[in-house]
Protein backbone atom coordinates (compact mmCIF):
# COMPACT_ATOMS: atom_id res chain seq x y z
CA UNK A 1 59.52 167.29 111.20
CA UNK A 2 59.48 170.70 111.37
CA UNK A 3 63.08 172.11 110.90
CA UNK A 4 62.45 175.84 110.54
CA UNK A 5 63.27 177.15 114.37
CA UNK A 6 64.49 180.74 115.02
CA UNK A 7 68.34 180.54 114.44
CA UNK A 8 69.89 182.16 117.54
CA UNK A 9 72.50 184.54 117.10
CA UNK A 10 76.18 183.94 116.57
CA UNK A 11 78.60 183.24 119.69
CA UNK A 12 80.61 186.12 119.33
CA UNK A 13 84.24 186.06 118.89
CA UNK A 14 86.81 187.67 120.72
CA UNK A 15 88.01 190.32 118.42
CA UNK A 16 91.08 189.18 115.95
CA UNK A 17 94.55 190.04 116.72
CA UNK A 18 96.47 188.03 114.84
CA UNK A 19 96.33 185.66 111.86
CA UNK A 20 96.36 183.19 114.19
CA UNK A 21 92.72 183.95 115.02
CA UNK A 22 91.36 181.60 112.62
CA UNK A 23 87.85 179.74 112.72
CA UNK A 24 88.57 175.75 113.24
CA UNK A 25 84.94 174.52 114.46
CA UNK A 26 81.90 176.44 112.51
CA UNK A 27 78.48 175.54 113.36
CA UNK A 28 75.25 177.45 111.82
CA UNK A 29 72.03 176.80 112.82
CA UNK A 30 72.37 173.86 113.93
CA UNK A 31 69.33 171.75 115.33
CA UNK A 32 69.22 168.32 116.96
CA UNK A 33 65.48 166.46 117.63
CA UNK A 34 64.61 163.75 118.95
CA UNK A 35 61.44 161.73 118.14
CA UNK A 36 59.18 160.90 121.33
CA UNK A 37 55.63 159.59 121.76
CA UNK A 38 54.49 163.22 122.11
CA UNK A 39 56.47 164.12 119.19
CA UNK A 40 59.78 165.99 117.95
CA UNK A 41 61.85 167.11 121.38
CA UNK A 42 64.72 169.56 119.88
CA UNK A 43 67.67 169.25 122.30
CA UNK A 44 69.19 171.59 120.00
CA UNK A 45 67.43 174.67 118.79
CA UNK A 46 69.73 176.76 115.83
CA UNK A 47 73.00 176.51 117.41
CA UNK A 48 75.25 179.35 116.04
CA UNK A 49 78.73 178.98 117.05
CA UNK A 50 82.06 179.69 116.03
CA UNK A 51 85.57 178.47 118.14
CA UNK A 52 88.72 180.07 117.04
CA UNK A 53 92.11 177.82 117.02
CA UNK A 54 93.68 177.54 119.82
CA UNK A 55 90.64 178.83 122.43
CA UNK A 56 90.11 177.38 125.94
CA UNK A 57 85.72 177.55 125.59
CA UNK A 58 83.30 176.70 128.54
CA UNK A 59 80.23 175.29 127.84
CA UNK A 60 78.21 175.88 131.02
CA UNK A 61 74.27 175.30 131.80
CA UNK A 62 71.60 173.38 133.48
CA UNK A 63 71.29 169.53 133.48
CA UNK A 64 68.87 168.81 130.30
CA UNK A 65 70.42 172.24 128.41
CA UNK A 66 71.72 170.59 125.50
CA UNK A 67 75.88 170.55 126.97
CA UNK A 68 76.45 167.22 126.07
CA UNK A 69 74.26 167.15 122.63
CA UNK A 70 76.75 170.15 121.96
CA UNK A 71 79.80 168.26 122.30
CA UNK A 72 78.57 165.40 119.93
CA UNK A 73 77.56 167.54 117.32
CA UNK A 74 81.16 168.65 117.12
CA UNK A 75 82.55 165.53 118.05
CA UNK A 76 80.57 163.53 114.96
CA UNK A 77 79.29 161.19 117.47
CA UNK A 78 75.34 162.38 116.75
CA UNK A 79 74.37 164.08 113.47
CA UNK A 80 72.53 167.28 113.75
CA UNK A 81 68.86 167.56 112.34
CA UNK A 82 69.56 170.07 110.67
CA UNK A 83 72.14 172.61 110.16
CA UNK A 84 75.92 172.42 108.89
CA UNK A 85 78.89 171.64 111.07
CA UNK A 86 81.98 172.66 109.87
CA UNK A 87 85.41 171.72 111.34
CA UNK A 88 88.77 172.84 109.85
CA UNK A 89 87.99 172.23 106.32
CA UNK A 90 85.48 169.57 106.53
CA UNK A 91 81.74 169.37 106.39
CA UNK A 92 81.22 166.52 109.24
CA UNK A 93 77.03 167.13 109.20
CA UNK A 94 76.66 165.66 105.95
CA UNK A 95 79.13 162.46 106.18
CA UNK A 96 78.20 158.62 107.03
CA UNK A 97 78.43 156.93 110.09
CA UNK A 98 81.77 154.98 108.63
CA UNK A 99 83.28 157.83 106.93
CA UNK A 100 82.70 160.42 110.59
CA UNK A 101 83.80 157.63 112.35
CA UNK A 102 87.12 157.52 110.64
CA UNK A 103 87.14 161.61 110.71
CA UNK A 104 86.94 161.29 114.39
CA UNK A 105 89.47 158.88 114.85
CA UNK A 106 91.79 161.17 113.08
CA UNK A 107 90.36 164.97 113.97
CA UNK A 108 88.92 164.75 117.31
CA UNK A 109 90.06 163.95 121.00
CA UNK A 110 86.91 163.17 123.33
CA UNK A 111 87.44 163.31 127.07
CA UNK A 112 84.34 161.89 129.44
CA UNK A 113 83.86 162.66 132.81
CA UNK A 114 84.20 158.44 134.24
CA UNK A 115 87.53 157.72 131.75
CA UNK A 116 86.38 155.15 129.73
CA UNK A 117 89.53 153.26 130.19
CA UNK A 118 90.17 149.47 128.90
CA UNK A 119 90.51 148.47 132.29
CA UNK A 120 92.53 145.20 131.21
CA UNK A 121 94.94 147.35 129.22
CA UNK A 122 98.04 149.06 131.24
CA UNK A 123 97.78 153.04 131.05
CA UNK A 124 100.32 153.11 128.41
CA UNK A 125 98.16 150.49 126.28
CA UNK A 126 95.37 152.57 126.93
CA UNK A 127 96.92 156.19 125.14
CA UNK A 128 98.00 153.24 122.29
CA UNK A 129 94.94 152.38 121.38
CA UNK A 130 93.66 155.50 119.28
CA UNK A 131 96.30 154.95 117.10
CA UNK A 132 95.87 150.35 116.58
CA UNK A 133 92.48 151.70 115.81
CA UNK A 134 93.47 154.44 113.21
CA UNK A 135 96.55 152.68 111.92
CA UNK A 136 98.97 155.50 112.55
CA UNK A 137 102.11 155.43 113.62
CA UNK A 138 102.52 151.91 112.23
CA UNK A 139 105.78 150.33 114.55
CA UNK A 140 104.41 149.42 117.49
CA UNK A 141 107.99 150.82 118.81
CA UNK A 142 106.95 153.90 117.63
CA UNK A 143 103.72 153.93 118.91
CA UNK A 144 104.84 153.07 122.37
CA UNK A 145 107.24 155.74 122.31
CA UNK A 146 104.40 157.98 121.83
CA UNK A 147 102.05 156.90 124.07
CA UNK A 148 104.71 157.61 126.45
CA UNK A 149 105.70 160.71 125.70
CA UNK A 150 101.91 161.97 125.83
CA UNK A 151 101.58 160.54 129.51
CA UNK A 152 105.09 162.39 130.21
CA UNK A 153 103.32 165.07 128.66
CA UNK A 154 100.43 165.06 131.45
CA UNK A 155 102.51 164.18 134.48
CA UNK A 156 102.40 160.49 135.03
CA UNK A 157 104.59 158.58 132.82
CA UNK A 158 105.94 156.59 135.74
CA UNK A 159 102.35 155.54 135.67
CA UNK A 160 102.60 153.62 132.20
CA UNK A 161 103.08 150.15 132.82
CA UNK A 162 99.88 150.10 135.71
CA UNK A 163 96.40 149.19 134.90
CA UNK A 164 93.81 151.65 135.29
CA UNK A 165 92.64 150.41 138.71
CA UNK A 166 95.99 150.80 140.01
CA UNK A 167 96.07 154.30 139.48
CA UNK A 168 93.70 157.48 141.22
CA UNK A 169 91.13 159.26 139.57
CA UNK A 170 93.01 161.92 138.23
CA UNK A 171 96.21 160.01 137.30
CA UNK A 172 92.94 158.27 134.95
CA UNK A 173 91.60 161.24 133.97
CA UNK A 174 95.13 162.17 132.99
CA UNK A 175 95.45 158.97 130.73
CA UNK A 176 92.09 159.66 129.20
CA UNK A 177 93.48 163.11 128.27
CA UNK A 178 96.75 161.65 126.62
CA UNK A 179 94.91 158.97 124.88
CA UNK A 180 92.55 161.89 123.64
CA UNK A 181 96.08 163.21 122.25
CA UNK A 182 97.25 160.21 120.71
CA UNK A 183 96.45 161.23 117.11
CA UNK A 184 96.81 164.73 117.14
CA UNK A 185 93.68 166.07 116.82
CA UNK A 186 92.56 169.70 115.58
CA UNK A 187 90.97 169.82 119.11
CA UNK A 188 89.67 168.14 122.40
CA UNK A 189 86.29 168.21 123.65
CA UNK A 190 85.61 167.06 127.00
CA UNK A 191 82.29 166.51 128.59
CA UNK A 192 82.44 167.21 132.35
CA UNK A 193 86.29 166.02 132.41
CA UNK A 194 86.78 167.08 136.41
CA UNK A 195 82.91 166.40 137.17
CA UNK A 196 83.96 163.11 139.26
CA UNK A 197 86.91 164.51 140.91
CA UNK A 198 87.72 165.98 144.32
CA UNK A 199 88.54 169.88 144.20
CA UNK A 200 92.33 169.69 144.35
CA UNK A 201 92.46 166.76 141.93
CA UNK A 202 90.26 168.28 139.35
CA UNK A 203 92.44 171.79 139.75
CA UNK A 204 95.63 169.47 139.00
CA UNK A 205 93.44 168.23 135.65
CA UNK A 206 92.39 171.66 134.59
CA UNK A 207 96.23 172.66 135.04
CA UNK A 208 96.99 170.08 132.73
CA UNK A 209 94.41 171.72 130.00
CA UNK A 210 95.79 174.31 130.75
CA UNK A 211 99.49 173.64 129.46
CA UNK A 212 97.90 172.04 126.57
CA UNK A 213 96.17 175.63 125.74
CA UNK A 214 99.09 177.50 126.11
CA UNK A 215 100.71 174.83 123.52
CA UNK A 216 98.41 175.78 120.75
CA UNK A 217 95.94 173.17 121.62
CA UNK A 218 92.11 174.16 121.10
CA UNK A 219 89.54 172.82 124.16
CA UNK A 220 85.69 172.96 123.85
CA UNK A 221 84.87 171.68 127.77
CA UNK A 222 81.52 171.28 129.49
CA UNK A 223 81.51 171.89 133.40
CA UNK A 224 79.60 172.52 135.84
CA UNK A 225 82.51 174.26 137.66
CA UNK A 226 82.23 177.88 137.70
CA UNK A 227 85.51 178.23 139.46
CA UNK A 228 87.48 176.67 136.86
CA UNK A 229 85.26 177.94 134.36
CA UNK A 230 86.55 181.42 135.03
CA UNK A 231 89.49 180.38 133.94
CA UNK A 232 89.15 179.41 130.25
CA UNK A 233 89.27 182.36 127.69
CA UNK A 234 85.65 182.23 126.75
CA UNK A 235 82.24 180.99 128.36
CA UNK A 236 79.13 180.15 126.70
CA UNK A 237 76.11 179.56 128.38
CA UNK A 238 73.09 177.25 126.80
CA UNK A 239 69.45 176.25 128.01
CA UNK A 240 66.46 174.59 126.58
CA UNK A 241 69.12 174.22 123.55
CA UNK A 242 69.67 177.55 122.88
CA UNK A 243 72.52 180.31 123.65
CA UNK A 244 71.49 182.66 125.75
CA UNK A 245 72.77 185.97 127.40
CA UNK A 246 75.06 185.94 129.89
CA UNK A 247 73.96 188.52 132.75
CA UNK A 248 77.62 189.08 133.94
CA UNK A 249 78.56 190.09 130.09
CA UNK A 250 77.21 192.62 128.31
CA UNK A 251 78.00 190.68 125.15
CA UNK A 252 74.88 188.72 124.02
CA UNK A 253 76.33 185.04 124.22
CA UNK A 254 79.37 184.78 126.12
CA UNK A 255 81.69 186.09 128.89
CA UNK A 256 84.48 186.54 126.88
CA UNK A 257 88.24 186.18 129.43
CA UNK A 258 91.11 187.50 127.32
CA UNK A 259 93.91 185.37 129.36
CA UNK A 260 95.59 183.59 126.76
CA UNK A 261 95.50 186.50 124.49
């Protein structure tokens, strides 16, 4: 296979302000094929792409761009081709599928667009289960405690004890995001979190990311939404698995939004 594709250039960076400003997901030239009966389709074409701690980042583009490839490169949930993918202090391109599986567990909070709920599980079960899996917060007391905290946290404790079909759309969405939470990750990523909710209801979501963002939390979202994407503190925009120029910005990758600066 070949694995020698232009790199494209590096996302930039809002410029540093702070100490705070520090790198937390790294990824250089990072490359993603698949194998087809026509051969090698690369999803991903030398990805280049740093996200400070603590940034809000939209990942916008068309359907077939390479959005949701993105988001499980960083996630561990599909190894890269080639390339390196560093988050925090780990190398996750290079581990197995048991050892980034237990890396993800701990380090990463995925959020999909139709919940993924246990729908036999009450809401509160449902944020609980990250950690029964991980085998943190050991007394299920404790973990309880937590779980309800987290949905406090997004607006719908009072929501614990009822299954997921009880509840609306975005009171789900909301319990996907505190399960996401449940083992404090270093950061969420969320593929198309408010892509099956009404306007209003998906405004209410994004609120809640929001908060979360103004809490410290780092967010790597892709959305179709330009409304709420205009929101976030930076944009990037892929297709045909590349980053490309933004024609609003007159930076090469992104349209950087200095908000929560």
């Amino acid at each position: 296979m070949n694995n020698s594709l232009p790199p494209t250039p590096y996302a930039q960076l809002p410029t540093p302000d702070s100490q705070r400003d520090e790198v937390l997901i790294d990824l250089t030239n990072v490359q993603k094929a698949y194998q087809t009966p026509a051969g090698p389709f690369y999803a991903l074409k030398g990805i280049n792409l740093q996200i400070l701690k603590g940034e809000f980042v939209a990942v916008q583009g068309k359907s077939g761009a390479g959005k949701s490839t993105l988001i499980n490169m960083v996630t561990g949930i599909s190894q890269p081709t080639a390339g390196q993918i560093r988050v925090g202090d780990q190398n996750i391109h290079n581990m197995g599928e048991e050892q980034i599986a237990k890396w993800r567990g701990l380090n990463a909070g995925v959020i999909f667009q139709f919940f993924q709920l246990m729908p036999m599980l009450t809401c509160a079960q449902n944020v609980m289960l990250p950690m029964d899996f991980a085998n943190l917060y050991k007394s299920p007391k404790v973990r309880r405690q937590r779980a309800l905290h987290l949905l406090d946290q997004v607006g719908i404790v009072e929501q614990a004890g009822k299954l997921p079909s009880a509840v609306s759309g975005g009171q789900r969405q909301r319990v996907a995001i505190a399960r996401a939470l449940a083992n404090d990750p270093s950061f969420l990523a969320a593929d198309e979190p408010t892509g099956n909710l009404d306007s209003k209801t998906a405004d209410a979501v994004f609120q809640v990311f929001e908060n979360l963002v103004s809490k410290g939390v780092t967010i790597l979202m892709v959305t179709h939404d330009r409304e709420l994407a205009s929101r976030v503190s930076r944009i990037l925009t892929i297709a045909d698995g590349q980053l490309v120029n933004n024609p609003a910005s007159d930076q090469p990758t992104i349209q950087a939004k200095q908000r929560h600066k």
